[in-house]
C-alpha atoms as a PDB file:
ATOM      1  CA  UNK A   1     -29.068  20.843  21.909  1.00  0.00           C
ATOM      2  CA  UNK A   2     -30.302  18.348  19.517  1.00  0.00           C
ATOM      3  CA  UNK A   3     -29.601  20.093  16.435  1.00  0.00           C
ATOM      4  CA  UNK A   4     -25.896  20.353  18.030  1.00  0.00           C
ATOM      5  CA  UNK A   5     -25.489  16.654  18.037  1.00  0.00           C
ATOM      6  CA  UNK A   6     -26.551  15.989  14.570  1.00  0.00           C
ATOM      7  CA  UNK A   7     -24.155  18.710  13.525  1.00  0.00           C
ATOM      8  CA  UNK A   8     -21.897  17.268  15.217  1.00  0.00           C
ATOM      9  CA  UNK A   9     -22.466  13.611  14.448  1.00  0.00           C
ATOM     10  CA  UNK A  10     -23.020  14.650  10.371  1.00  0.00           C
ATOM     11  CA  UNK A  11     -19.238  16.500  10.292  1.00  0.00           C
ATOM     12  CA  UNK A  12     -17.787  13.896  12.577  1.00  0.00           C
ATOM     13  CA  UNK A  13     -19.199  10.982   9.600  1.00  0.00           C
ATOM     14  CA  UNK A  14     -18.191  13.495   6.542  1.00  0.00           C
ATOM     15  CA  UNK A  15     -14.245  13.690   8.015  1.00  0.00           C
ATOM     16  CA  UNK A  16     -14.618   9.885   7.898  1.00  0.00           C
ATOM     17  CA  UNK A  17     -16.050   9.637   4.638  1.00  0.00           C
ATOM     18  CA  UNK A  18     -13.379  12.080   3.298  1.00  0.00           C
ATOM     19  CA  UNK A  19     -10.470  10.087   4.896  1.00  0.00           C
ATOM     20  CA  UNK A  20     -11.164   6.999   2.717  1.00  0.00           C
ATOM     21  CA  UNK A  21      -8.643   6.018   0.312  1.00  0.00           C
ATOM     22  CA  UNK A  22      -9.670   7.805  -3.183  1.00  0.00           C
ATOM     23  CA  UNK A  23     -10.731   4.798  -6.040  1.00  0.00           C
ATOM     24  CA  UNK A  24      -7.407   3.636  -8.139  1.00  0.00           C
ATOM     25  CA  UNK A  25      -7.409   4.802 -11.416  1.00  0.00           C
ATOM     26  CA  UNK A  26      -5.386   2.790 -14.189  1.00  0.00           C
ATOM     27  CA  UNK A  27      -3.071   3.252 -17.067  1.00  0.00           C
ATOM     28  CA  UNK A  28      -1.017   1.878 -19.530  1.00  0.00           C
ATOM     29  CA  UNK A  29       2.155   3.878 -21.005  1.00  0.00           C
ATOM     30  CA  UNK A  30       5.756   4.631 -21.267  1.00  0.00           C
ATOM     31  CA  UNK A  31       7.714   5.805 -19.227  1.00  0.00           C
ATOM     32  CA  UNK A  32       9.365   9.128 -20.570  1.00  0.00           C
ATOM     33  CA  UNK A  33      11.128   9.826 -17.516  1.00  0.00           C
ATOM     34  CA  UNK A  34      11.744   9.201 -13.775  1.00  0.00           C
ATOM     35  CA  UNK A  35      13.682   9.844 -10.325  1.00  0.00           C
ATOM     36  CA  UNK A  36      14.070   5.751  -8.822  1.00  0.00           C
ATOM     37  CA  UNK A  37      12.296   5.324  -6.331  1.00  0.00           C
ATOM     38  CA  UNK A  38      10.704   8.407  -6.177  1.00  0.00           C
ATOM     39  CA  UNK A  39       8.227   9.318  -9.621  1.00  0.00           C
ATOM     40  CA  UNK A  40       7.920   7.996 -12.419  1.00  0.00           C
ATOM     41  CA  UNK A  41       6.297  10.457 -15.593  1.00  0.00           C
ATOM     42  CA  UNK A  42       3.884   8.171 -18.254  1.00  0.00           C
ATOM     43  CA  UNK A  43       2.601   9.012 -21.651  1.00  0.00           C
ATOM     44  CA  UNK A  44      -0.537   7.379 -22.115  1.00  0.00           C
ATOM     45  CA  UNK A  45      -0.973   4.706 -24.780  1.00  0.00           C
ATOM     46  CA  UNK A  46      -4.093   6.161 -25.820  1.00  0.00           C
ATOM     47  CA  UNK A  47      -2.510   9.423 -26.858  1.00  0.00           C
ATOM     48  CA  UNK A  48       0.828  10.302 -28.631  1.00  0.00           C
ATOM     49  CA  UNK A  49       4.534  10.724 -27.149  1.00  0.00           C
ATOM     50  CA  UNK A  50       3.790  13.861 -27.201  1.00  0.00           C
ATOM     51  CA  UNK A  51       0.122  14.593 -25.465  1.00  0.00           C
ATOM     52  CA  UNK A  52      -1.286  12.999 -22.107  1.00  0.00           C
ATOM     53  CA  UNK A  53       1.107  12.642 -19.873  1.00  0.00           C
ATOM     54  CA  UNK A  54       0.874  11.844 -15.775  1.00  0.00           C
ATOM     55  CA  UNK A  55       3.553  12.306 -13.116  1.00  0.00           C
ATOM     56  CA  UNK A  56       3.095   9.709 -10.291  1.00  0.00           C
ATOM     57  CA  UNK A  57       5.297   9.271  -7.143  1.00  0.00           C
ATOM     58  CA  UNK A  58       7.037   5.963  -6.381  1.00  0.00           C
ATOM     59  CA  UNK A  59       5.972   5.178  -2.524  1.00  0.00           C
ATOM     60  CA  UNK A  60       7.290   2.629   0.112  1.00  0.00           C
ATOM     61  CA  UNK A  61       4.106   0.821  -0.283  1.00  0.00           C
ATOM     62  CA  UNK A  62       3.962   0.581  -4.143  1.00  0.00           C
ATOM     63  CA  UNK A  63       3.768  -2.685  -5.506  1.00  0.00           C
ATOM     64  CA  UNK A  64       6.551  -3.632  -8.419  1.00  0.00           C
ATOM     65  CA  UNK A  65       5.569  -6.773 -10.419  1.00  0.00           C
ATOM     66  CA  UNK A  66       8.359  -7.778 -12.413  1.00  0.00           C
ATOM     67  CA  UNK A  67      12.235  -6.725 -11.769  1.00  0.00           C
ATOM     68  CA  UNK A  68      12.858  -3.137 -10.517  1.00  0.00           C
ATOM     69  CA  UNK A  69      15.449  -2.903 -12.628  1.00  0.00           C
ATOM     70  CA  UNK A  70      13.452  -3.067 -15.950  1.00  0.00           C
ATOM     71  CA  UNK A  71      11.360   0.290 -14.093  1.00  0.00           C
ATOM     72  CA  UNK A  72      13.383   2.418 -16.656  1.00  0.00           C
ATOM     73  CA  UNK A  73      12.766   5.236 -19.823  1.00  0.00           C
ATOM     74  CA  UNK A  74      11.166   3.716 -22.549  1.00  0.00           C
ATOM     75  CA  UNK A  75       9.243   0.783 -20.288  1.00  0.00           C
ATOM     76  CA  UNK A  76       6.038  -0.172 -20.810  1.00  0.00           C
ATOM     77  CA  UNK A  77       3.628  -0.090 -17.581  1.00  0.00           C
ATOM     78  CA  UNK A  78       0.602  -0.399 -16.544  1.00  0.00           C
ATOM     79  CA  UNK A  79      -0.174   1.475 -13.516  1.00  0.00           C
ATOM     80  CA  UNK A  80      -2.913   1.834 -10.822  1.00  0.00           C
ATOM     81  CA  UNK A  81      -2.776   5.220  -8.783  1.00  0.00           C
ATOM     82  CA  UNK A  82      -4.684   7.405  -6.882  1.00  0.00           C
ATOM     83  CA  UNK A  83      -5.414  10.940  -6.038  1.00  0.00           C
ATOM     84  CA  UNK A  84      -3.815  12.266  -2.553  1.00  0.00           C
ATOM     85  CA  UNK A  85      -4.409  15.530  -0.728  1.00  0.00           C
ATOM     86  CA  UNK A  86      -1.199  17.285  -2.309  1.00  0.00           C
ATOM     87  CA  UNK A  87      -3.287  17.206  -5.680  1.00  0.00           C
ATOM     88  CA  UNK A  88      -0.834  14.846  -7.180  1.00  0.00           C
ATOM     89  CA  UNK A  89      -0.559  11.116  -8.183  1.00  0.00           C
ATOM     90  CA  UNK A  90       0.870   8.560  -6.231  1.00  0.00           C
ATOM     91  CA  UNK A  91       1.312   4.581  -7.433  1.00  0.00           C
ATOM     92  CA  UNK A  92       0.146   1.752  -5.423  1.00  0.00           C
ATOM     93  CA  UNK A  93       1.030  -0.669  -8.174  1.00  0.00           C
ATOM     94  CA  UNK A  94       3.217  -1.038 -10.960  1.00  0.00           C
ATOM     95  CA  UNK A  95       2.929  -3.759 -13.663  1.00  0.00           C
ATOM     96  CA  UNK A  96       6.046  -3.743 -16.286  1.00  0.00           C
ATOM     97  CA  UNK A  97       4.425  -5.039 -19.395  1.00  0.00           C
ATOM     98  CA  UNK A  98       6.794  -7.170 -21.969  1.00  0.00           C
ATOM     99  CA  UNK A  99       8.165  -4.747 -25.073  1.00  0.00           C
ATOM    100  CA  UNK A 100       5.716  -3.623 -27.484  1.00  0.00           C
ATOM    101  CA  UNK A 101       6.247  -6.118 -30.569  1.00  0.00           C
ATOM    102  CA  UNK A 102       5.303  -3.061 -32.834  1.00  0.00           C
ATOM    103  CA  UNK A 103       8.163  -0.630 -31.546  1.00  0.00           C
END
């Protein structure tokens, strides 16, 4: 009966654990294309326009700092996400950096 409980107790504490939000990740990029208010698809600064890229989807709860209207192709961002369950990306903020002086 014992061992029971612990089982128990130790899958009851590992659903917790895997319930957590997942850690924000970050990046900065363009935006090469997107769906408003919905997802948003980023190529990495780090690689070129035509290697990493990330699709991430636009949520109620996603932050916008600086004017929604300026969320648009071409855009520079800088975005923290996370993982969800779906195995895709989803934003909970999104920075829109100032144009890139060496474009």
């Amino acid at each position: 009966m014992r061992t029971f409980v612990l089982v128990m107790v130790l899958l009851g504490v590992a659903g917790i654990v895997q319930m957590r939000p997942s850690p924000s990740r970050m990046m900065v990029g363009v935006i090469t294309d997107i769906e408003p208010g919905r997802w948003i698809t980023i190529a990495s600064d780090q690689t070129d326009p035509h290697g990493f890229r990330i699709e991430i989807a636009l949520r109620n709860g996603t932050r916008v700092d600086g004017n929604p209207r300026d969320l648009r192709r071409d855009a520079r961002v800088q975005v923290s996400y996370a993982a969800y369950g779906g195995g895709g990306f989803v934003a909970r903020r999104v920075i829109i950096l100032p144009d890139d002086p060496r474009r």
